[in-house]
C-alpha atoms as a PDB file:
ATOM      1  CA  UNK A   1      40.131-143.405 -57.460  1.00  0.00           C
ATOM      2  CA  UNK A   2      41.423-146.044 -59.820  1.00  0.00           C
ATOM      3  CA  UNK A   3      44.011-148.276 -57.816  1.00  0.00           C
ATOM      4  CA  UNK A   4      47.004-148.891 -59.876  1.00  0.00           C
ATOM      5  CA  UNK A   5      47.963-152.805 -60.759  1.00  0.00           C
ATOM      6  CA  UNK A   6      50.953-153.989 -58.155  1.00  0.00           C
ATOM      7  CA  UNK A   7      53.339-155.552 -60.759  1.00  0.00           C
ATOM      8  CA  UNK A   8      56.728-156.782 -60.000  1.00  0.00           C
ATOM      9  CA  UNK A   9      58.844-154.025 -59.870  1.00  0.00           C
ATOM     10  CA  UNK A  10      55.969-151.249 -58.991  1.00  0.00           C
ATOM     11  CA  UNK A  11      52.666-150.596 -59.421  1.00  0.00           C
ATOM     12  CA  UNK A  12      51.333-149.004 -62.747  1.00  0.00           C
ATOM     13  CA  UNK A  13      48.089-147.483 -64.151  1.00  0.00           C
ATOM     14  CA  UNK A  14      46.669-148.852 -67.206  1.00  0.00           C
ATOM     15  CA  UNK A  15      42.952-148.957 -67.077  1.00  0.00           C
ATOM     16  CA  UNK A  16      40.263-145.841 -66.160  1.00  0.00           C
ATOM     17  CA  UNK A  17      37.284-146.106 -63.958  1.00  0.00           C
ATOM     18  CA  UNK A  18      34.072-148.337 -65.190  1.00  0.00           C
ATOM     19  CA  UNK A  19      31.494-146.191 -65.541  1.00  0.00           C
ATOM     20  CA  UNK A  20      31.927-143.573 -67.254  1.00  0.00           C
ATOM     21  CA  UNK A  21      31.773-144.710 -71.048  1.00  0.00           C
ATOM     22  CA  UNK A  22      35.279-143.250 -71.386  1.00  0.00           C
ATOM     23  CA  UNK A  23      38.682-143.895 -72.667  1.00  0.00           C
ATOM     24  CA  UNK A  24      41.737-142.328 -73.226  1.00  0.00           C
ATOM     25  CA  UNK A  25      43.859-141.663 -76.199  1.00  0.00           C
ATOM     26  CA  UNK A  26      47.601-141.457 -75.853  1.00  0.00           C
ATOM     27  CA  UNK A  27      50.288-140.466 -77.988  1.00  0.00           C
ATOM     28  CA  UNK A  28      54.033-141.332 -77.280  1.00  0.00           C
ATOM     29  CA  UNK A  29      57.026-140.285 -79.034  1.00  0.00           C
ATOM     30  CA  UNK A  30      56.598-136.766 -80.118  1.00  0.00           C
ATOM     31  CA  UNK A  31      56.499-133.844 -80.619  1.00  0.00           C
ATOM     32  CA  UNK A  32      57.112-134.399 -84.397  1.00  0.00           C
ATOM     33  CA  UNK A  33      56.498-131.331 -86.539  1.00  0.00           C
ATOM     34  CA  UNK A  34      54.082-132.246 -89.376  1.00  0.00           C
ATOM     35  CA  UNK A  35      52.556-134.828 -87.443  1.00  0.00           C
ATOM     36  CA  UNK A  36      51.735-133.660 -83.849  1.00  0.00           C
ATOM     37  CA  UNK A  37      50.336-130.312 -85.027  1.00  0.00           C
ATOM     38  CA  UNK A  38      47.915-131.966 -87.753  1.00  0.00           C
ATOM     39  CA  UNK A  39      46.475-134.494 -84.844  1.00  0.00           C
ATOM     40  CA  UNK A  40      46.246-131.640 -83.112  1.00  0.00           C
ATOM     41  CA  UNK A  41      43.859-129.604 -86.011  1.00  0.00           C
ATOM     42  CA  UNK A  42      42.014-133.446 -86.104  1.00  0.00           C
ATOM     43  CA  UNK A  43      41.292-133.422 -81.732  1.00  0.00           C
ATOM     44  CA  UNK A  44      40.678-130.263 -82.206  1.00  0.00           C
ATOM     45  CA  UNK A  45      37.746-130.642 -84.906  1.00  0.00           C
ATOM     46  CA  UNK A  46      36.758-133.895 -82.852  1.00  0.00           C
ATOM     47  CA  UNK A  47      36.629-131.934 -79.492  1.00  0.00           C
ATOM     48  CA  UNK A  48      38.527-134.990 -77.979  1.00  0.00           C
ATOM     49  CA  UNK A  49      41.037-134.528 -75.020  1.00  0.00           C
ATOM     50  CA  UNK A  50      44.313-136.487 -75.336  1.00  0.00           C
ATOM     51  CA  UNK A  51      47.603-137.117 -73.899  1.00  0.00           C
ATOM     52  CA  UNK A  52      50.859-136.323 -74.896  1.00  0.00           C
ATOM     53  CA  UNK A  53      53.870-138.913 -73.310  1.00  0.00           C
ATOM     54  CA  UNK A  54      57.015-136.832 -75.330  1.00  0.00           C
ATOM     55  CA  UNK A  55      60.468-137.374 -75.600  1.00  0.00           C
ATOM     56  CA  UNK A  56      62.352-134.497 -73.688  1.00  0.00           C
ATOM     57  CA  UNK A  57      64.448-133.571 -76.348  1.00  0.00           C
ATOM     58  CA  UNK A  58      61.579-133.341 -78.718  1.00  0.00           C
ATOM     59  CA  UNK A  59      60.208-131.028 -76.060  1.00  0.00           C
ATOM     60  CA  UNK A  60      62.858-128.677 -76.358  1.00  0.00           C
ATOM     61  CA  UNK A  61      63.415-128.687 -80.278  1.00  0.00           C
ATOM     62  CA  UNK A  62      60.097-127.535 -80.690  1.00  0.00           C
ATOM     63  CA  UNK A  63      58.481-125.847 -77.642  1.00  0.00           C
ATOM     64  CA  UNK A  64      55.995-124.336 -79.865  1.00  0.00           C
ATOM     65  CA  UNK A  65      54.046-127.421 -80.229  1.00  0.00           C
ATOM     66  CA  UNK A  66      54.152-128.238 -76.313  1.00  0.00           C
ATOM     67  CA  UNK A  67      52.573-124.834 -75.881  1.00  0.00           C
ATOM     68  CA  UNK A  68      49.887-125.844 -78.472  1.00  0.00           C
ATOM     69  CA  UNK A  69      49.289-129.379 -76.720  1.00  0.00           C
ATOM     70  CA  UNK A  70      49.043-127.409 -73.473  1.00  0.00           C
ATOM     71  CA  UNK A  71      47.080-124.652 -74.812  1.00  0.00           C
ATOM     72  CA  UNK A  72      44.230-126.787 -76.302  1.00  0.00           C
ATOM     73  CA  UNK A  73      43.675-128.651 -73.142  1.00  0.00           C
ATOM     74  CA  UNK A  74      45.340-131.348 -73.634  1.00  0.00           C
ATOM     75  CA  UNK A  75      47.896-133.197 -70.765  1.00  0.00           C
ATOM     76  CA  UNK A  76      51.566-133.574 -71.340  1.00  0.00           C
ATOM     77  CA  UNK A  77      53.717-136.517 -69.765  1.00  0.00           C
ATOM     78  CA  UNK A  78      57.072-137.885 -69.563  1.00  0.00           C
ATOM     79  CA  UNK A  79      58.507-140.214 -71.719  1.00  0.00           C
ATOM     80  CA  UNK A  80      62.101-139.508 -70.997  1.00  0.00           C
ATOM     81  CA  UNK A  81      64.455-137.468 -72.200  1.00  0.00           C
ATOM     82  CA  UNK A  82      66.261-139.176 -75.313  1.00  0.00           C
ATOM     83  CA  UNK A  83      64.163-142.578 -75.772  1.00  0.00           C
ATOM     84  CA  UNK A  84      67.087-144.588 -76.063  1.00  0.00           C
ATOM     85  CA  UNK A  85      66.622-148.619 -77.049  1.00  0.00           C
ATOM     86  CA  UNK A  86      69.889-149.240 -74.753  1.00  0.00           C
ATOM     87  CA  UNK A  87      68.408-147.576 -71.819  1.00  0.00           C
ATOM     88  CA  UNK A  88      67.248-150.737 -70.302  1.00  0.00           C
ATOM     89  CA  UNK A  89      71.030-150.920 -69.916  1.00  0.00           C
ATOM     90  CA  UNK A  90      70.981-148.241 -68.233  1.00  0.00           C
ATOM     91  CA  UNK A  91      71.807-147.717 -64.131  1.00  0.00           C
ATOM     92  CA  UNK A  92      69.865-145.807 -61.895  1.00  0.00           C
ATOM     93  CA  UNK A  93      71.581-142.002 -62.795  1.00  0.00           C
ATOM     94  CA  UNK A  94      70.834-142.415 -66.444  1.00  0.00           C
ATOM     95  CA  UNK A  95      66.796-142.984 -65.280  1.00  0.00           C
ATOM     96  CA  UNK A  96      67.184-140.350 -62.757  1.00  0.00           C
ATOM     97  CA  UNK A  97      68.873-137.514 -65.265  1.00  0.00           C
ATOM     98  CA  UNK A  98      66.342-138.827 -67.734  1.00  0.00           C
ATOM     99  CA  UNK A  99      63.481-138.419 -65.799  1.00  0.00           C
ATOM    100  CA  UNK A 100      64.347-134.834 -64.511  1.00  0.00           C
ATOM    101  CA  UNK A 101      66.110-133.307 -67.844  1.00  0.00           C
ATOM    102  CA  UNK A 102      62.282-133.982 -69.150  1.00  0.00           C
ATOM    103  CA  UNK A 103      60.280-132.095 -66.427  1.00  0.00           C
ATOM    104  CA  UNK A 104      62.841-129.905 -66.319  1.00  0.00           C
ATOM    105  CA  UNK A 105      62.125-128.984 -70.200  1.00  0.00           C
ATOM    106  CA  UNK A 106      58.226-129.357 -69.846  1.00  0.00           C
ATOM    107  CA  UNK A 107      58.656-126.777 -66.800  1.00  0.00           C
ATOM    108  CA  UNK A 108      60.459-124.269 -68.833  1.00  0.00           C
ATOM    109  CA  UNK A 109      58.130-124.190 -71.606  1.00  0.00           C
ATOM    110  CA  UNK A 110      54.573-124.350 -70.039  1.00  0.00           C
ATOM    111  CA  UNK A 111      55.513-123.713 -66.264  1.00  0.00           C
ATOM    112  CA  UNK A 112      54.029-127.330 -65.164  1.00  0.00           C
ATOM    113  CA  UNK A 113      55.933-130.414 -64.121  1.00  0.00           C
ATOM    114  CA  UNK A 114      54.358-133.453 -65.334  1.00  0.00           C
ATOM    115  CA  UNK A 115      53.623-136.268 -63.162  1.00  0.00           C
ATOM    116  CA  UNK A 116      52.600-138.847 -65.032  1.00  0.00           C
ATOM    117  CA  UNK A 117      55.584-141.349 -66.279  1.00  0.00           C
ATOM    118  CA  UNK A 118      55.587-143.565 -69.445  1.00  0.00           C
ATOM    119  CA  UNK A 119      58.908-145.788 -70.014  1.00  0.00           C
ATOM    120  CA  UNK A 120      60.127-146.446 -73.590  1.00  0.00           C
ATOM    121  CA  UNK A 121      58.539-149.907 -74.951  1.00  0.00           C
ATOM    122  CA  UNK A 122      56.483-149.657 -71.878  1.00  0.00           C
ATOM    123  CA  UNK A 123      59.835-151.529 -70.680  1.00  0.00           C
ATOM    124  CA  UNK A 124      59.649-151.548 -66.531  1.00  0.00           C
ATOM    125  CA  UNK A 125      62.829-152.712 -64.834  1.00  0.00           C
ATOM    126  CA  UNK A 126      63.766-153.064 -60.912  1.00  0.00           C
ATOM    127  CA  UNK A 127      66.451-149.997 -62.249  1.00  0.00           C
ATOM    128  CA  UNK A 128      64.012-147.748 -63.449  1.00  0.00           C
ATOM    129  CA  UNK A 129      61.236-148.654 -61.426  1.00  0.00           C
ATOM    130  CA  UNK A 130      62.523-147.051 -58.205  1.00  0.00           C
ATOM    131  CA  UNK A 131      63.627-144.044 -59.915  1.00  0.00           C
ATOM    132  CA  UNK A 132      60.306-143.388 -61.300  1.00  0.00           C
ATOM    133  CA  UNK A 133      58.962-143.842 -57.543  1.00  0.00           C
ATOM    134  CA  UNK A 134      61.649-141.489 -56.357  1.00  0.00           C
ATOM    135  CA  UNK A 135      60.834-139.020 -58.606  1.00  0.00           C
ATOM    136  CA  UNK A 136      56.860-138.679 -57.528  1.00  0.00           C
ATOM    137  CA  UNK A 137      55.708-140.113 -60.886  1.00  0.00           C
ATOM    138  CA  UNK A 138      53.060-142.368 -61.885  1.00  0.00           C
ATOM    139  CA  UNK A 139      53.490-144.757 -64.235  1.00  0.00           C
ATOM    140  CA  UNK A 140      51.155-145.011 -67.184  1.00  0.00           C
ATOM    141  CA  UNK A 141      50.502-148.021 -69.161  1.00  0.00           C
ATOM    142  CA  UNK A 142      47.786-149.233 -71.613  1.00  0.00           C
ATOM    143  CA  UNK A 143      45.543-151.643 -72.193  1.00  0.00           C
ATOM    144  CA  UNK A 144      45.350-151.349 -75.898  1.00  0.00           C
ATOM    145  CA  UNK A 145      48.329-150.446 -78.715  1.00  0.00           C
ATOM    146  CA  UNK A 146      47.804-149.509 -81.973  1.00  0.00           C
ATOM    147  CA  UNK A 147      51.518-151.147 -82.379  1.00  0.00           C
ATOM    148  CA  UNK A 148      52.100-148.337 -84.655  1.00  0.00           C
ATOM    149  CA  UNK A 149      55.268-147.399 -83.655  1.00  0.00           C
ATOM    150  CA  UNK A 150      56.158-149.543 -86.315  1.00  0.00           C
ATOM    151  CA  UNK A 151      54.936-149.462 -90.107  1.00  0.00           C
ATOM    152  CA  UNK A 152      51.317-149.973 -89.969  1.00  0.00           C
ATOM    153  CA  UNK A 153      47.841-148.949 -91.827  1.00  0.00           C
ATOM    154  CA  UNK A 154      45.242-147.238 -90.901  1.00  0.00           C
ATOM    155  CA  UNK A 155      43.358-150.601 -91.319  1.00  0.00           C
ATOM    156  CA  UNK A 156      45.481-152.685 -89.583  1.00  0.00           C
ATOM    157  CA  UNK A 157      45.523-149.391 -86.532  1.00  0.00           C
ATOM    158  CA  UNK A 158      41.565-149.307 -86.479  1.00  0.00           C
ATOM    159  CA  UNK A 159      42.000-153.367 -86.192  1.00  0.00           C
ATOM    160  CA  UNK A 160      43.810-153.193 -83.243  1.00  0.00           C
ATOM    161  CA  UNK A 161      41.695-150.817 -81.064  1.00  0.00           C
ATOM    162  CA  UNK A 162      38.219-151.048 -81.778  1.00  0.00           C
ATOM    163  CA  UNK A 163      37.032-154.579 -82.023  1.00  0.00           C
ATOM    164  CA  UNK A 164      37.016-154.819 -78.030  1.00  0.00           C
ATOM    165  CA  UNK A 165      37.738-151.521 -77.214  1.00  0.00           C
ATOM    166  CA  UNK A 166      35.772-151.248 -73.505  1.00  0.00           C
ATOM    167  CA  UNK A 167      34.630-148.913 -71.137  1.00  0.00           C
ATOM    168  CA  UNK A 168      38.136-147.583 -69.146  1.00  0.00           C
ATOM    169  CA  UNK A 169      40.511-148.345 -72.160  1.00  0.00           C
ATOM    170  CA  UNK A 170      43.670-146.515 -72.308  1.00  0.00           C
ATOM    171  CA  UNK A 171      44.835-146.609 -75.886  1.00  0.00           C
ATOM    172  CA  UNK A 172      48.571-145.973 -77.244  1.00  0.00           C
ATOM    173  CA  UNK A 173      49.361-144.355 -80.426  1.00  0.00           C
ATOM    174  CA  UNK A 174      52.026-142.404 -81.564  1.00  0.00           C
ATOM    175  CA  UNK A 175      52.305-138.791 -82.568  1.00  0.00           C
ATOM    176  CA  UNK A 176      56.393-139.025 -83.260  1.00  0.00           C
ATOM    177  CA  UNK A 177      58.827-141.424 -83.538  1.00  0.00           C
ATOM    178  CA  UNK A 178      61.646-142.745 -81.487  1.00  0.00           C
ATOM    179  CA  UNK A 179      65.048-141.353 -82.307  1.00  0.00           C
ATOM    180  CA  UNK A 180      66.481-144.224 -83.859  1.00  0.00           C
ATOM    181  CA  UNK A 181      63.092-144.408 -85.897  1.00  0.00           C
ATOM    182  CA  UNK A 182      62.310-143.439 -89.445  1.00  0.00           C
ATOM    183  CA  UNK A 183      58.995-144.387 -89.390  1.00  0.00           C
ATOM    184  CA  UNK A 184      55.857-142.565 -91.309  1.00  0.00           C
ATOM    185  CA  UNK A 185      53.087-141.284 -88.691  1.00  0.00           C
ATOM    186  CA  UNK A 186      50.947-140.760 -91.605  1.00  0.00           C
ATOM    187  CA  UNK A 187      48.735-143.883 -90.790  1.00  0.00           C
ATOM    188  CA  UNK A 188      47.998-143.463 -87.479  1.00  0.00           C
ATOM    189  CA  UNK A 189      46.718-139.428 -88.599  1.00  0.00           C
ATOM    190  CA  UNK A 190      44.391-141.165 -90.886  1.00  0.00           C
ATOM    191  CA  UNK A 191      42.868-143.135 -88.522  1.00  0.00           C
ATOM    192  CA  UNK A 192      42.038-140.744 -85.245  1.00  0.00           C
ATOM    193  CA  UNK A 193      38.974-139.627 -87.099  1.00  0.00           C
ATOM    194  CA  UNK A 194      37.404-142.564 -87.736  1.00  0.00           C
ATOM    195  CA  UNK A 195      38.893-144.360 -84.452  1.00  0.00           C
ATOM    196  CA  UNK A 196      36.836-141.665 -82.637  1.00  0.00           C
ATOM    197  CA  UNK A 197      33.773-141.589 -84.843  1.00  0.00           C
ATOM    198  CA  UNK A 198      33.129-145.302 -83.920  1.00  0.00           C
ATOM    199  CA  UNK A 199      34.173-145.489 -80.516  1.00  0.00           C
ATOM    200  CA  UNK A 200      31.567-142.947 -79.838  1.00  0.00           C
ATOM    201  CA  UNK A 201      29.205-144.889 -82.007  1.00  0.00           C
ATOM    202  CA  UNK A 202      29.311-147.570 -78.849  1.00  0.00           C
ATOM    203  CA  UNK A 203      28.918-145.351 -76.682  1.00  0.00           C
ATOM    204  CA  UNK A 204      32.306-144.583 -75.511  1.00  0.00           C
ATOM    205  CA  UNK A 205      33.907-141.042 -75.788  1.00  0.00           C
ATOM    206  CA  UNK A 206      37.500-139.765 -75.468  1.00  0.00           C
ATOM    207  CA  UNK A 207      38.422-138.291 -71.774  1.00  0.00           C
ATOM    208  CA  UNK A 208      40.736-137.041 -69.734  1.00  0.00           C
ATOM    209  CA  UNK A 209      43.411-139.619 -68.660  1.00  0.00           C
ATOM    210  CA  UNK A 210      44.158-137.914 -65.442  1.00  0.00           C
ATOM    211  CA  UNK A 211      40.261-137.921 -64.126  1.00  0.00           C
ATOM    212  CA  UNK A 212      40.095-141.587 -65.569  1.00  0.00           C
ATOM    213  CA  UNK A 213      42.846-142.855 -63.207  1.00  0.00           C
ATOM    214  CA  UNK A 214      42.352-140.761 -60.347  1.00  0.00           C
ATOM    215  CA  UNK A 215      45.786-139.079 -60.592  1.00  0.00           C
ATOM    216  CA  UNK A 216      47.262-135.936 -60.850  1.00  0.00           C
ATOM    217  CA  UNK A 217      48.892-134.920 -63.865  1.00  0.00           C
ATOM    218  CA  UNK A 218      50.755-132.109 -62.882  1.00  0.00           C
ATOM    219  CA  UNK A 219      53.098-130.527 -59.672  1.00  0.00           C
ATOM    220  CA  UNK A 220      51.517-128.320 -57.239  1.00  0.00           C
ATOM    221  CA  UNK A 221      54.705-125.853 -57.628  1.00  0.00           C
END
């Protein structure tokens, strides 16, 4: 198993087992009709697993796309429930509800409760820290961003991730976009085709983030 890095305010996962000639691509911020459904048609073609962080209230919008993720073998985390940019203000019953009202939504539509915990802006906190202990998940990381939850081209996305992309990566994209966000996921579609295309030119092929870290991505129950 992968040991997770001790940081200050809990340890997090963020990089696979060396080995394998894997990484893992992961999406945050959706589901985002339009968007999440054509990366899906694009894994799909590309036979490449991913992973889905999503935004609770996304979740619940539209189910029908969280039944698709699920259905087509990809995994499905938590990235809270409403993605708020003041939540680092937050105390420790706003992470808690958060945390929960998302499982709680995942569970209802595909009848698994995710395990696997990514905080907005990858922001980690000694308030939300222990509440994503309490609550049994694991928190998720990266070692490379696409930084396109922002504006950004497909160029400048491709830029980011492949020039030392190695063995054990865990990359971050995004599917959707934050509530507060307006931004076009057009971009980062363009790019998962060719993103995979070369990364399996070196050698190094999409897998399954779960068997990477040595985690569980899902509840028993």
């Amino acid at each position: 198993m992968s040991n997770p890095r001790r940081a200050w305010f809990g340890e997090v996962y963020e990089r696979g087992h060396i080995g394998r000639g894997q990484i893992a691509l992961t999406f945050d911020d959706g589901p985002l009709p339009g968007a999440t459904d054509t990366l899906l048609d694009t894994l799909q073609s590309l036979n490449a697993p991913a992973t889905f962080f999503v935004i609770g209230r996304f979740a619940k919008r539209w189910p029908d796309l969280i039944r698709r993720i699920d259905a087509e073998g990809h995994l499905i985390g938590n990235h809270t429930y409403d993605h708020s940019r003041l939540s680092i203000l937050r105390g420790p019953w706003y992470w808690q509800r958060q945390i929960a009202d998302t499982n709680a939504a995942i569970f209802d539509i595909i009848g698994k409760r995710p395990l696997m915990f990514r905080p907005p802006f990858g922001t980690r906190t000694p308030i939300n820290m222990p509440q994503v202990r309490r609550a049994n998940q694991a928190c998720v990381m990266w070692t490379r961003r696409a930084k396109d939850g922002v504006a950004a081209t497909t160029d400048q996305i491709l830029n980011r991730l492949l020039p030392d992309a190695v063995d054990g990566d865990v990359m971050l994209l995004h599917d959707g976009r934050e509530p507060a966000s307006r931004r076009d996921p057009t971009h980062t579609l363009r790019a998962i085709e060719p993103l995979v295309h070369s990364l399996r030119e070196r050698g190094l092929t999409p897998g399954r983030l779960d068997e990477m870290l040595g985690i569980r991505a899902y509840a028993a129950d």
